[in-house]
C-alpha atoms as a PDB file:
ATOM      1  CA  UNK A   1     -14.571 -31.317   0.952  1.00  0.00           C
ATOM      2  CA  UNK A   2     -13.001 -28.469  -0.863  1.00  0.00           C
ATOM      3  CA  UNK A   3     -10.644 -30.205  -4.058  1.00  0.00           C
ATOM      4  CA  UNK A   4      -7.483 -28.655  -4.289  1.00  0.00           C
ATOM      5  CA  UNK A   5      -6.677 -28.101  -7.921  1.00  0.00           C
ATOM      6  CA  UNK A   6      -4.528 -26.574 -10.087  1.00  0.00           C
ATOM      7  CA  UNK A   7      -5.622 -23.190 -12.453  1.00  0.00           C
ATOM      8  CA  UNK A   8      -9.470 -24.344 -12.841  1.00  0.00           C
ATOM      9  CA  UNK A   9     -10.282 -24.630 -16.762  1.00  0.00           C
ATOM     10  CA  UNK A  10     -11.427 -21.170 -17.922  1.00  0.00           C
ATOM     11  CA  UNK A  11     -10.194 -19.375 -15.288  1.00  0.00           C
ATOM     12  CA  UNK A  12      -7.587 -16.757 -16.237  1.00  0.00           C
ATOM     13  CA  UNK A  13      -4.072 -16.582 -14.155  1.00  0.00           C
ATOM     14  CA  UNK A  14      -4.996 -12.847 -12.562  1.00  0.00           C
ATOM     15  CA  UNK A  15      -8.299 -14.587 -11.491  1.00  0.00           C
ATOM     16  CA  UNK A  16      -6.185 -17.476  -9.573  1.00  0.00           C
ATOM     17  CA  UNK A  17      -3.804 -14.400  -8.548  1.00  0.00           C
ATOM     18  CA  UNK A  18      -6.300 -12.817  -7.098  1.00  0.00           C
ATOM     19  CA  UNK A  19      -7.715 -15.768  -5.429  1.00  0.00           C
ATOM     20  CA  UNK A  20      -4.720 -16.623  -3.479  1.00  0.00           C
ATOM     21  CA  UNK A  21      -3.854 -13.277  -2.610  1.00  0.00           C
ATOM     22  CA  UNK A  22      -7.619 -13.013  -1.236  1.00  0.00           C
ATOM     23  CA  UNK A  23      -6.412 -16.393   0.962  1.00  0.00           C
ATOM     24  CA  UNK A  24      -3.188 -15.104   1.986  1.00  0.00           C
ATOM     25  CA  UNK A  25      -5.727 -11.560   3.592  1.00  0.00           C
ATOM     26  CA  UNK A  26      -7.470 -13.875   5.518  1.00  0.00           C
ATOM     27  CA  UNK A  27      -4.287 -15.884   6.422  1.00  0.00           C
ATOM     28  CA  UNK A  28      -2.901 -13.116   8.070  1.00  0.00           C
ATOM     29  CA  UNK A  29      -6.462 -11.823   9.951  1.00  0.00           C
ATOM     30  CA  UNK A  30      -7.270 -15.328  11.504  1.00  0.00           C
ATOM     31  CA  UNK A  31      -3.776 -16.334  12.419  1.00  0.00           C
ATOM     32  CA  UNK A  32      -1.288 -12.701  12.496  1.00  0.00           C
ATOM     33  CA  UNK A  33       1.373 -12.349  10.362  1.00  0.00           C
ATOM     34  CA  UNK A  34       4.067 -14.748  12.028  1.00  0.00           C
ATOM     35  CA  UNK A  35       1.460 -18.077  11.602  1.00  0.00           C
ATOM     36  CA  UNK A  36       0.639 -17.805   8.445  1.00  0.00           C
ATOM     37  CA  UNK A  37       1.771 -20.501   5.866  1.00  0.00           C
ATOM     38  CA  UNK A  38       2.158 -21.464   2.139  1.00  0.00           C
ATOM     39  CA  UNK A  39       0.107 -24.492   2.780  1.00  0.00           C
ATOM     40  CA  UNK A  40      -2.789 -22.468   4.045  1.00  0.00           C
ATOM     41  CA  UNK A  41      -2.709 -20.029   1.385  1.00  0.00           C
ATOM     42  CA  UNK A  42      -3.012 -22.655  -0.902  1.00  0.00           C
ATOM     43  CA  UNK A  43      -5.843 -24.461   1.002  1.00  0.00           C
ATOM     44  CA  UNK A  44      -8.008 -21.543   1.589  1.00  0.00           C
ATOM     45  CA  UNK A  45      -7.245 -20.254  -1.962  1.00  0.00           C
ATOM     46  CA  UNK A  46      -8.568 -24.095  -3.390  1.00  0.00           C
ATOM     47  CA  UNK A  47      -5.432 -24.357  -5.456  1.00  0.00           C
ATOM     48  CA  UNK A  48      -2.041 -26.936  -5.166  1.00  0.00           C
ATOM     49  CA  UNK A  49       0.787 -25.777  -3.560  1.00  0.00           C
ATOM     50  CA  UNK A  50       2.798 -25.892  -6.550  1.00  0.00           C
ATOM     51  CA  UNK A  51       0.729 -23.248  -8.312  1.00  0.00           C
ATOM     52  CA  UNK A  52       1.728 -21.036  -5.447  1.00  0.00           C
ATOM     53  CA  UNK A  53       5.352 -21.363  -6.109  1.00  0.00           C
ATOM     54  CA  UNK A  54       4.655 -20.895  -9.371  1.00  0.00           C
ATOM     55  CA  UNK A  55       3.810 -17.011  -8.803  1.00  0.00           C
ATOM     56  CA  UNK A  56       5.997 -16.536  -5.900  1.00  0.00           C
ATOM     57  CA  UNK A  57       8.656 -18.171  -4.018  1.00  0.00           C
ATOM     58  CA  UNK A  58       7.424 -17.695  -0.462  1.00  0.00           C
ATOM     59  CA  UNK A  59       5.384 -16.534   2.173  1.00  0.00           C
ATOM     60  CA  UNK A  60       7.499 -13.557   2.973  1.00  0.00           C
ATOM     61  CA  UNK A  61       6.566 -12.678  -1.064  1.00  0.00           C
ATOM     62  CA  UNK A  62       3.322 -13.553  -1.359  1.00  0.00           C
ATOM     63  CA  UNK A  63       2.634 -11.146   1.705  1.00  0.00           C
ATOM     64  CA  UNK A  64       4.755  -8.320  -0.187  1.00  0.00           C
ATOM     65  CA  UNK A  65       2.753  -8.809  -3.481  1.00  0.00           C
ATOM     66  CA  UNK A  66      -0.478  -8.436  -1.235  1.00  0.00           C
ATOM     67  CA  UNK A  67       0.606  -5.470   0.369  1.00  0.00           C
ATOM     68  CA  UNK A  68       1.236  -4.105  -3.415  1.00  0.00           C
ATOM     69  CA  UNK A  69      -2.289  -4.902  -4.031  1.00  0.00           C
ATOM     70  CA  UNK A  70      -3.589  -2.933  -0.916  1.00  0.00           C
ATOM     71  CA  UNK A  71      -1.957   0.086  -2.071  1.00  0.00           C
ATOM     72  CA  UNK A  72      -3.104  -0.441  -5.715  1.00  0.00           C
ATOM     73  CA  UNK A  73      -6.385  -0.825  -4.980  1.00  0.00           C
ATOM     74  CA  UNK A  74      -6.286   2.544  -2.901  1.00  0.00           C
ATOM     75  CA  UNK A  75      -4.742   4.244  -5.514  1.00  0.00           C
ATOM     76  CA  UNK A  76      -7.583   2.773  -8.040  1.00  0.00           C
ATOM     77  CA  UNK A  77     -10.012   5.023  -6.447  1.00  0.00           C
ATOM     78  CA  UNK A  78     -11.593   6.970  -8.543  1.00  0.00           C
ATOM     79  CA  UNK A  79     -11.396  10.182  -6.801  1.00  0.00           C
ATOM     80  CA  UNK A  80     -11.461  13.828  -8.339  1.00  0.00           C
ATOM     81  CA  UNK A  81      -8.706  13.983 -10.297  1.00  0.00           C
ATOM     82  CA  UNK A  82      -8.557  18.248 -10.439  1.00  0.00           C
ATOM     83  CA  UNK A  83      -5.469  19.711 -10.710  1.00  0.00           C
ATOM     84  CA  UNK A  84      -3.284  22.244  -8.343  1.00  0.00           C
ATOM     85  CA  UNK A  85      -0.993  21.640  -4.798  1.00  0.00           C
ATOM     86  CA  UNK A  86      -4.506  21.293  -2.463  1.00  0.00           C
ATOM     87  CA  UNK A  87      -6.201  18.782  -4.221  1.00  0.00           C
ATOM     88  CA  UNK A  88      -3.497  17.358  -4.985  1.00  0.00           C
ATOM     89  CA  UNK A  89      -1.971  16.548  -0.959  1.00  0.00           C
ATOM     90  CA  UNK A  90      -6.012  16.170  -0.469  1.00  0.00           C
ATOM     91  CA  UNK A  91      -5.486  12.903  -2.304  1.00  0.00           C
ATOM     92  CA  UNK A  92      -2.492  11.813  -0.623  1.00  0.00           C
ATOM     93  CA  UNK A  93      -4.215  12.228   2.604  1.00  0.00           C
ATOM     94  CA  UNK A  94      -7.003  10.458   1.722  1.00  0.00           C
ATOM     95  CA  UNK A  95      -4.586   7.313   0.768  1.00  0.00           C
ATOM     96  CA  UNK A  96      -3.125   7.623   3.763  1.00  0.00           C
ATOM     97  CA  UNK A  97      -5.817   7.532   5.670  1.00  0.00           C
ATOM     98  CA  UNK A  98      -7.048   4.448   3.569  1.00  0.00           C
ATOM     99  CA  UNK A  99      -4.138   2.687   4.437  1.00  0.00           C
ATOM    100  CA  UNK A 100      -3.982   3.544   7.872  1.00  0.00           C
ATOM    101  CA  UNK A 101      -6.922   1.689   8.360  1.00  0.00           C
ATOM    102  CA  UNK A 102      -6.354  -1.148   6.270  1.00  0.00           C
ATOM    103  CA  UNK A 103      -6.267  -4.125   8.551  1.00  0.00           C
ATOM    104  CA  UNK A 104      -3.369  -5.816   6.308  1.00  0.00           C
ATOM    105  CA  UNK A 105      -1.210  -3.116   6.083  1.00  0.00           C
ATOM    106  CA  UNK A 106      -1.375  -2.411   9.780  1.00  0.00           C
ATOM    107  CA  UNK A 107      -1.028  -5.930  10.843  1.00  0.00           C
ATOM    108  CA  UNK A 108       2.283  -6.391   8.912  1.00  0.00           C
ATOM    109  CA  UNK A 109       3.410  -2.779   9.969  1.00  0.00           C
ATOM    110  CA  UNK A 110       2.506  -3.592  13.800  1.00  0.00           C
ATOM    111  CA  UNK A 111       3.435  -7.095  13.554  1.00  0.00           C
ATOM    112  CA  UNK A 112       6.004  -8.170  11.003  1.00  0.00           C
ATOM    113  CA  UNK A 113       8.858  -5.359  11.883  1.00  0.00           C
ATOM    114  CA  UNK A 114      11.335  -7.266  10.095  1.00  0.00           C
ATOM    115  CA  UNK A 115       9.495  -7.422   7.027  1.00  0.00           C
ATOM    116  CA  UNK A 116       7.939  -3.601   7.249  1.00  0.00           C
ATOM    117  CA  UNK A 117      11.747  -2.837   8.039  1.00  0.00           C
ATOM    118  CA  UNK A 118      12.672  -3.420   4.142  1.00  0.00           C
ATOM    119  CA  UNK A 119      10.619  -1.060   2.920  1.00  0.00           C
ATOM    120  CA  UNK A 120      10.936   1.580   6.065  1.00  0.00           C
ATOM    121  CA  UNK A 121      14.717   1.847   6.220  1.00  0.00           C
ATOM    122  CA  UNK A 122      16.630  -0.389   3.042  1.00  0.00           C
ATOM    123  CA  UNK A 123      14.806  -0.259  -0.128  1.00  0.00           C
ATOM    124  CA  UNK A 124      12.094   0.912  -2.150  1.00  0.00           C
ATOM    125  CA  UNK A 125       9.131  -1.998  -2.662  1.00  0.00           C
ATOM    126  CA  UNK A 126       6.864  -2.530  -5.809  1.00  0.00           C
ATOM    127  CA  UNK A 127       3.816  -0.552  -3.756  1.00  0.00           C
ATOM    128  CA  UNK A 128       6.583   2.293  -2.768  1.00  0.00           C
ATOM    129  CA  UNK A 129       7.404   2.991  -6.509  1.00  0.00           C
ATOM    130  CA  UNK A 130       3.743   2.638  -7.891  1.00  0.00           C
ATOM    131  CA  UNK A 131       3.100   5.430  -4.924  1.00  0.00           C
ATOM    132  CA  UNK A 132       6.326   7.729  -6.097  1.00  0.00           C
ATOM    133  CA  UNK A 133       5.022   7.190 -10.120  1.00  0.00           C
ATOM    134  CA  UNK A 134       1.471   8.437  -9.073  1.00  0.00           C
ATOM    135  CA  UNK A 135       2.133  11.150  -7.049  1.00  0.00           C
ATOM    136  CA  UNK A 136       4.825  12.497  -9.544  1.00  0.00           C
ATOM    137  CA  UNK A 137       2.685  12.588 -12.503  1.00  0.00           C
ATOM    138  CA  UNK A 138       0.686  14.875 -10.220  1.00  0.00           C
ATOM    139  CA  UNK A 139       3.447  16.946  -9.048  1.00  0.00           C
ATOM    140  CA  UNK A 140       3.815  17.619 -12.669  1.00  0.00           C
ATOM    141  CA  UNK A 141       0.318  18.458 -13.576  1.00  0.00           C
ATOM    142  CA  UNK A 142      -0.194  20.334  -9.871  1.00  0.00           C
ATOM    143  CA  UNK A 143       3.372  22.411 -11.522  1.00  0.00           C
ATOM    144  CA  UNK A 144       2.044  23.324 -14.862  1.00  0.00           C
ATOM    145  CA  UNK A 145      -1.035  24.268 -13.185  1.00  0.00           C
ATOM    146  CA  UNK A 146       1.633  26.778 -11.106  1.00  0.00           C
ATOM    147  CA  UNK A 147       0.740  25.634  -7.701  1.00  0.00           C
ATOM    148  CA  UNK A 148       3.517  23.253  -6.812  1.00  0.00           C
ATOM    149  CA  UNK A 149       7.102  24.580  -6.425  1.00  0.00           C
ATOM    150  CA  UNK A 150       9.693  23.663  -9.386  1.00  0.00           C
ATOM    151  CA  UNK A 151      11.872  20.415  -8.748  1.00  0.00           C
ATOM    152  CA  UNK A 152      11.931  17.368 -10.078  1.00  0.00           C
ATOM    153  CA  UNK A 153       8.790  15.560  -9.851  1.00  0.00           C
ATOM    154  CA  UNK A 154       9.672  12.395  -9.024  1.00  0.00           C
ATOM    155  CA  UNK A 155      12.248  14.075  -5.708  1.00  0.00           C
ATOM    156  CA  UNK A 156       9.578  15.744  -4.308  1.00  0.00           C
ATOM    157  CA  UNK A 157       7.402  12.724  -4.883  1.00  0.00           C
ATOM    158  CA  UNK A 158       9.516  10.316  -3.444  1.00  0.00           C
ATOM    159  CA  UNK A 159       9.966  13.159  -0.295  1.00  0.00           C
ATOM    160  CA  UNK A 160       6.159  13.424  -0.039  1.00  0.00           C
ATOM    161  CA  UNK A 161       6.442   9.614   0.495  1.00  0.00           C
ATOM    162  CA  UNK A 162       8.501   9.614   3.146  1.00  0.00           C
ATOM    163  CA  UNK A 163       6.586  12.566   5.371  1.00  0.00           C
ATOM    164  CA  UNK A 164       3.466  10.315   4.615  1.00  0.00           C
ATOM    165  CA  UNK A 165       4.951   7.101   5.354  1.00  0.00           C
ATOM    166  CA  UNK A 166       6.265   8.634   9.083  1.00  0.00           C
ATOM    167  CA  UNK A 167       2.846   9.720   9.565  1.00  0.00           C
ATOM    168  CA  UNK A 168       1.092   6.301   8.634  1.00  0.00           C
ATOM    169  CA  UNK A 169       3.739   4.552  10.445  1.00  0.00           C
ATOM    170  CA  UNK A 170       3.693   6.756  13.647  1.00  0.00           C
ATOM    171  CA  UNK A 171      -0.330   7.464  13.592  1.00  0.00           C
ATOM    172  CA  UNK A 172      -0.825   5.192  16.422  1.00  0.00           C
ATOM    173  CA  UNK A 173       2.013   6.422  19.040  1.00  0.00           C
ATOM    174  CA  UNK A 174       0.867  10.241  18.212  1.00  0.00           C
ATOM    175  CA  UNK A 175      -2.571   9.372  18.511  1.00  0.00           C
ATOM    176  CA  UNK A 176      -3.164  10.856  22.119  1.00  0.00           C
ATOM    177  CA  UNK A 177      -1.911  13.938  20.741  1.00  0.00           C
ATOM    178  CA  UNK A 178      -3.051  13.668  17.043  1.00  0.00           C
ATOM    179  CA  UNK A 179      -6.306  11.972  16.833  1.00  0.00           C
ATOM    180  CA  UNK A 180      -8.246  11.109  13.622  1.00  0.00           C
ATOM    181  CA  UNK A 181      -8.726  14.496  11.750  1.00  0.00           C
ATOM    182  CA  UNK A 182      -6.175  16.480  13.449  1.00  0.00           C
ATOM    183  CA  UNK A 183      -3.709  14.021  11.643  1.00  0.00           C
ATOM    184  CA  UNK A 184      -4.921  14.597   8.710  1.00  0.00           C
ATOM    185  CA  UNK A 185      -5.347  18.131   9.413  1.00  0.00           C
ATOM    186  CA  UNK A 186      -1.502  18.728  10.659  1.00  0.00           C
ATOM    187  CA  UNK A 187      -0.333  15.501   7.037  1.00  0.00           C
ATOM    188  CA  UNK A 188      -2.017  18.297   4.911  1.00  0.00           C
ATOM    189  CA  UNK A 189      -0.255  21.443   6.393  1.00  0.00           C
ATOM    190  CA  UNK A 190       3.237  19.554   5.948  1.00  0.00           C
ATOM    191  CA  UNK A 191       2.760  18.629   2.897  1.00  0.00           C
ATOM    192  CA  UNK A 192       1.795  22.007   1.477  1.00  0.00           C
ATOM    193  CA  UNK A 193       4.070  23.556   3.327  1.00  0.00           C
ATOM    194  CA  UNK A 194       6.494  21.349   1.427  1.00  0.00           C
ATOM    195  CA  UNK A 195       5.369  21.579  -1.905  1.00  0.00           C
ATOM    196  CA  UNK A 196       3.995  25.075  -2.185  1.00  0.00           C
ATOM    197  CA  UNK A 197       6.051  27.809  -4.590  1.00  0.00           C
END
């Protein structure tokens, strides 16, 4: 039998973070979104309860903090980082396209409206800002390079979010008409449409 424990000796809090972030994935793929529970987190994680609550107050938070790490880990790709408008909305189609077929993200998109509502239609999340800083500090590089309109970077970041957002959100209603590529195809025309000078 698995011993539930607090942090293990030796092992570092991001290590523990990770670990019950890793429980809370499968959480949501065995049971869906609605079923899953801090007491299962905790169990499949191998850690107490209370060093759950210790990190986050909830279920509803511990499933925000793992869609964060999704999109981090996306983002963490080390993909060609060349500068100029094309490669540039090349990348941010490519994320998209990660994250459209993320099994997490989709499940609480598909299945958790309530929750995929907050960060939809009243506020900006952790994963929505670390998207807005990344794509901005590109804007500004893609505009030195003279291939990105002027503006501010971080407005036409935070627009480029929302046209990819839609799309990611919407993918699956479009798809008779927009499948696989042609998405990504018709995502890449927008967006240079949208950012060109």
């Amino acid at each position: 039998m698995m011993s539930i424990s607090n942090d293990s000796p030796g092992e570092g809090s991001d290590a523990v973070q990770d670990r019950i972030l890793d429980a809370a994935a499968a959480c949501v793929l065995a049971y869906g979104i609605d079923r899953v529970t801090l007491a299962e987190i905790a169990r499949r994680a191998g850690v107490s309860r209370p060093t759950v609550y210790r990190r986050w107050p909830d279920t509803r938070s511990i499933l925000a903090a793992l869609l964060t790490s999704r999109v981090v880990r996306v983002l963490d790709d080390p993909a060609d980082r060349e500068p100029g408008r094309e490669a540039l909305v090349g990348r941010i189609v490519a994320v998209a396209g990660k994250l459209q077929h993320d099994e997490i993200v989709m499940a609480v998109l598909h299945n958790a409206p309530e929750l995929a509502m907050v960060y939809i239609a009243e506020r900006l999340g952790t994963s929505q800002q670390i998207l807005i800083d990344a794509v901005a500090g590109q804007i500004e590089q893609a505009q030195e390079h003279g291939s990105v309109r002027a503006g501010d970077p971080r407005r036409l970041a935070a627009m480029c979010l929302l046209i990819t957002q839609s799309t990611v959100q919407s993918a699956q209603m479009v798809e008779p008409i927009l499948s696989g590529g042609e998405l990504d195809t018709e995502l890449a025309h927008a967006l240079n449409g949208y950012l060109k000078r």
